[in-house]
C-alpha atoms as a PDB file:
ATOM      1  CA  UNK A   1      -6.620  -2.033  22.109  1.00  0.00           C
ATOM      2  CA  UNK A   2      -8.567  -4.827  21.045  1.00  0.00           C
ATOM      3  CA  UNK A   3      -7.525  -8.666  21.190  1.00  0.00           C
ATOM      4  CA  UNK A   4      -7.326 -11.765  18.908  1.00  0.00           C
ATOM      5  CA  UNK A   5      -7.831 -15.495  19.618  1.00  0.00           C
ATOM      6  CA  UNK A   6      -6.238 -17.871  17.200  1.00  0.00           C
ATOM      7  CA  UNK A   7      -5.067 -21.249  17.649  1.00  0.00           C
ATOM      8  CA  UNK A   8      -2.243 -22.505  15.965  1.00  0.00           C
ATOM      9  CA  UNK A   9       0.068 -25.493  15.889  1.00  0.00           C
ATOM     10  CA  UNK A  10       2.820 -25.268  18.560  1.00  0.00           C
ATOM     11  CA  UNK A  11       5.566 -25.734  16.532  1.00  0.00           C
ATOM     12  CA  UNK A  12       4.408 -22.873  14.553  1.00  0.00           C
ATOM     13  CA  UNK A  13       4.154 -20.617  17.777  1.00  0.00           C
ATOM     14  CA  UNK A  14       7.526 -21.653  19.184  1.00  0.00           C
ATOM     15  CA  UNK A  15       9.523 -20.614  15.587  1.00  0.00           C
ATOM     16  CA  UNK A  16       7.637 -17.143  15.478  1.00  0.00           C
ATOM     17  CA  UNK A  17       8.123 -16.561  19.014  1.00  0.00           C
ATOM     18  CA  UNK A  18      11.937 -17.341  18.259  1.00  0.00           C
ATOM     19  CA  UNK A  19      11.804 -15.205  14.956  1.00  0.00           C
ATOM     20  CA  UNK A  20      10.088 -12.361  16.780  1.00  0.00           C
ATOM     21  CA  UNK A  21      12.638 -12.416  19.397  1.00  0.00           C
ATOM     22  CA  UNK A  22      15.506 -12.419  17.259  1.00  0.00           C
ATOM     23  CA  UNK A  23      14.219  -9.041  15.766  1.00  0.00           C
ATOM     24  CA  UNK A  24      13.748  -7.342  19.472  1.00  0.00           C
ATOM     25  CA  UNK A  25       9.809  -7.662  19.493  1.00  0.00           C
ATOM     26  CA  UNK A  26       7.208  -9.532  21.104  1.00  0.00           C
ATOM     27  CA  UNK A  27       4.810 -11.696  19.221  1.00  0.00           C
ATOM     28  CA  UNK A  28       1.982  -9.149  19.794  1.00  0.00           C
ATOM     29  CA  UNK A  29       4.209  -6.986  18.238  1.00  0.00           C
ATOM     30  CA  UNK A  30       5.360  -8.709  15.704  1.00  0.00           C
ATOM     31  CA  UNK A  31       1.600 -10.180  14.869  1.00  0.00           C
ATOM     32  CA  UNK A  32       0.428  -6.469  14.549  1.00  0.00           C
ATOM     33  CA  UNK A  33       2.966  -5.214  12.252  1.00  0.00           C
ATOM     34  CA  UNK A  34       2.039  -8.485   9.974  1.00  0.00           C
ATOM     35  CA  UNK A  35      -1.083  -7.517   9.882  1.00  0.00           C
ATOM     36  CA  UNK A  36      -0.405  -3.761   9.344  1.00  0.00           C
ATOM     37  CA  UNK A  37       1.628  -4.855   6.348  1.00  0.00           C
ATOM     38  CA  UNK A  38      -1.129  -7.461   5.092  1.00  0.00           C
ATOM     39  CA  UNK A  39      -4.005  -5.143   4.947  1.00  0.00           C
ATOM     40  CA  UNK A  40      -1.989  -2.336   3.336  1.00  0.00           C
ATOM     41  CA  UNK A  41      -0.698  -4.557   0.476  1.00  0.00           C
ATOM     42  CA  UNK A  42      -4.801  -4.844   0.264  1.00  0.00           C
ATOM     43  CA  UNK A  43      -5.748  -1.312   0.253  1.00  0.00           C
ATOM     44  CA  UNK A  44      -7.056  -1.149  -3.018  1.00  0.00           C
ATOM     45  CA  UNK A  45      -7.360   3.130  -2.545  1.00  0.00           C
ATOM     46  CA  UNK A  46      -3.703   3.190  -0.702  1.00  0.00           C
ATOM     47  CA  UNK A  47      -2.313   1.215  -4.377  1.00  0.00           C
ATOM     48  CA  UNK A  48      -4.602   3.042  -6.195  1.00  0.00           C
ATOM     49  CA  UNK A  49      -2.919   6.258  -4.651  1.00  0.00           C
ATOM     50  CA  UNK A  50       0.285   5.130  -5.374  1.00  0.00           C
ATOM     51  CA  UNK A  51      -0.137   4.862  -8.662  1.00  0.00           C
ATOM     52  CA  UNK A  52      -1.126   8.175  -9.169  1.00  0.00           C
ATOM     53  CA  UNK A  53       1.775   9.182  -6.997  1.00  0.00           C
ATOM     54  CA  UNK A  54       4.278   7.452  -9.365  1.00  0.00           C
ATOM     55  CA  UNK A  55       2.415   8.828 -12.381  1.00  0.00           C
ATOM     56  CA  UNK A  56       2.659  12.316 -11.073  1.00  0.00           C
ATOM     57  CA  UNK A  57       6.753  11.863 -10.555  1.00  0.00           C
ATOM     58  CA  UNK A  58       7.379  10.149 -13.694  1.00  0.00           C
ATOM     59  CA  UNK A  59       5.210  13.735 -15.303  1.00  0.00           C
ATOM     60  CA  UNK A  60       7.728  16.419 -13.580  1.00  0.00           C
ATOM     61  CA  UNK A  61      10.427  14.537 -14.316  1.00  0.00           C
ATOM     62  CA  UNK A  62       9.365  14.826 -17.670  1.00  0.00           C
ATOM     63  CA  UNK A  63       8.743  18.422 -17.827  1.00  0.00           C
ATOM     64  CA  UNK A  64       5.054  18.402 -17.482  1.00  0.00           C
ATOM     65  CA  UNK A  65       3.095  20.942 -15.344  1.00  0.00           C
ATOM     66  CA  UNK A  66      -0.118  20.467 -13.792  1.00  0.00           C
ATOM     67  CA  UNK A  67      -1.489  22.811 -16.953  1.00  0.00           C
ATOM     68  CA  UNK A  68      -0.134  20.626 -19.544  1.00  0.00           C
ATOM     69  CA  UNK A  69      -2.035  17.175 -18.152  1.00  0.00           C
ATOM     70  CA  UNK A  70      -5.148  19.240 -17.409  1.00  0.00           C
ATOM     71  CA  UNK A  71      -5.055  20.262 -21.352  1.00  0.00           C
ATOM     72  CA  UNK A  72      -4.262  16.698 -22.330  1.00  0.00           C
ATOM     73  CA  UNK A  73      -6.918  15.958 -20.335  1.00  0.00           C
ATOM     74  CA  UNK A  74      -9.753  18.314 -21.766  1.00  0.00           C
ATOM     75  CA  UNK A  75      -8.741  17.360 -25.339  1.00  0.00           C
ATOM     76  CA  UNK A  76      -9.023  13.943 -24.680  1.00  0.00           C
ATOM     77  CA  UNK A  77     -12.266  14.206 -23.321  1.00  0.00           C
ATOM     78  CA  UNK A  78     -13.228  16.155 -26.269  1.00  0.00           C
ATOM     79  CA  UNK A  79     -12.523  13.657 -28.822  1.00  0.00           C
ATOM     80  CA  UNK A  80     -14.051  11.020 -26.898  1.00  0.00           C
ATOM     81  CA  UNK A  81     -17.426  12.680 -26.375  1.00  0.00           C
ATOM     82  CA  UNK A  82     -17.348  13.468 -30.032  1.00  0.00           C
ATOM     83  CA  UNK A  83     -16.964  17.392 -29.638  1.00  0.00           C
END
Protein backbone atom coordinates (compact mmCIF):
# COMPACT_ATOMS: atom_id res chain seq x y z
CA UNK A 1 0.00 0.00 0.00
CA UNK A 2 1.04 3.24 -1.08
CA UNK A 3 1.04 6.59 1.07
CA UNK A 4 -0.21 10.23 0.87
CA UNK A 5 1.24 13.50 2.23
CA UNK A 6 -1.18 16.32 2.70
CA UNK A 7 -1.12 19.12 4.97
CA UNK A 8 -4.05 20.47 6.37
CA UNK A 9 -5.21 22.93 9.00
CA UNK A 10 -5.25 21.39 12.52
CA UNK A 11 -8.50 22.13 13.39
CA UNK A 12 -9.57 20.35 10.37
CA UNK A 13 -7.47 17.16 11.39
CA UNK A 14 -8.63 17.14 15.01
CA UNK A 15 -12.71 17.16 13.87
CA UNK A 16 -12.06 14.25 11.27
CA UNK A 17 -9.98 12.41 13.58
CA UNK A 18 -13.01 12.84 16.10
CA UNK A 19 -15.60 12.04 13.25
CA UNK A 20 -13.59 9.02 12.17
CA UNK A 21 -13.48 7.79 15.61
CA UNK A 22 -16.97 8.13 16.34
CA UNK A 23 -17.68 5.71 13.35
CA UNK A 24 -15.01 2.90 14.71
CA UNK A 25 -12.24 3.76 12.02
CA UNK A 26 -9.00 5.30 11.80
CA UNK A 27 -8.34 8.31 9.68
CA UNK A 28 -6.40 6.16 7.15
CA UNK A 29 -9.38 4.38 7.04
CA UNK A 30 -11.69 6.70 6.90
CA UNK A 31 -9.46 8.89 4.21
CA UNK A 32 -9.48 5.74 1.91
CA UNK A 33 -13.06 5.02 1.88
CA UNK A 34 -13.50 8.98 0.94
CA UNK A 35 -11.58 8.57 -1.67
CA UNK A 36 -13.03 5.18 -2.80
CA UNK A 37 -16.38 6.95 -2.82
CA UNK A 38 -14.95 10.20 -4.66
CA UNK A 39 -13.45 8.52 -7.59
CA UNK A 40 -16.43 6.20 -8.10
CA UNK A 41 -18.98 9.07 -8.17
CA UNK A 42 -16.27 10.00 -11.13
CA UNK A 43 -16.19 6.87 -13.02
CA UNK A 44 -17.64 8.06 -16.01
CA UNK A 45 -17.78 3.98 -17.40
CA UNK A 46 -19.00 2.75 -13.69
CA UNK A 47 -22.24 5.66 -14.28
CA UNK A 48 -22.25 4.94 -17.65
CA UNK A 49 -22.83 1.18 -16.61
CA UNK A 50 -25.36 2.02 -14.38
CA UNK A 51 -27.36 3.48 -16.60
CA UNK A 52 -27.57 0.73 -18.76
CA UNK A 53 -28.19 -1.38 -15.70
CA UNK A 54 -31.31 0.69 -14.78
CA UNK A 55 -32.39 0.75 -18.43
CA UNK A 56 -32.19 -2.97 -18.65
CA UNK A 57 -34.57 -3.33 -15.26
CA UNK A 58 -36.94 -0.73 -16.15
CA UNK A 59 -37.17 -3.17 -19.91
CA UNK A 60 -38.12 -6.62 -17.98
CA UNK A 61 -40.19 -5.01 -15.87
CA UNK A 62 -41.88 -3.95 -18.78
CA UNK A 63 -42.14 -7.13 -20.55
CA UNK A 64 -39.36 -6.70 -22.96
CA UNK A 65 -36.91 -9.52 -23.91
CA UNK A 66 -33.53 -9.16 -25.09
CA UNK A 67 -35.20 -10.03 -28.81
CA UNK A 68 -37.61 -7.29 -28.68
CA UNK A 69 -34.76 -4.31 -28.00
CA UNK A 70 -32.43 -6.04 -30.46
CA UNK A 71 -35.45 -5.61 -33.17
CA UNK A 72 -36.11 -2.08 -31.98
CA UNK A 73 -32.76 -1.72 -32.39
CA UNK A 74 -32.20 -2.99 -36.10
CA UNK A 75 -35.27 -1.00 -37.24
CA UNK A 76 -34.06 1.97 -35.86
CA UNK A 77 -30.91 1.72 -37.43
CA UNK A 78 -32.65 1.09 -40.59
CA UNK A 79 -34.54 4.20 -40.79
CA UNK A 80 -31.71 6.18 -39.80
CA UNK A 81 -29.28 4.95 -42.45
CA UNK A 82 -32.05 5.49 -44.90
CA UNK A 83 -32.67 1.67 -45.74
Amino acid sequence: MNSILINIDEKLKAKFDRTAKMEGKTRSEKVRELMSEYVARRDIANWIDGIWKDIGTKLKKAGYKQQDVEGMVKKVRKRRDGA
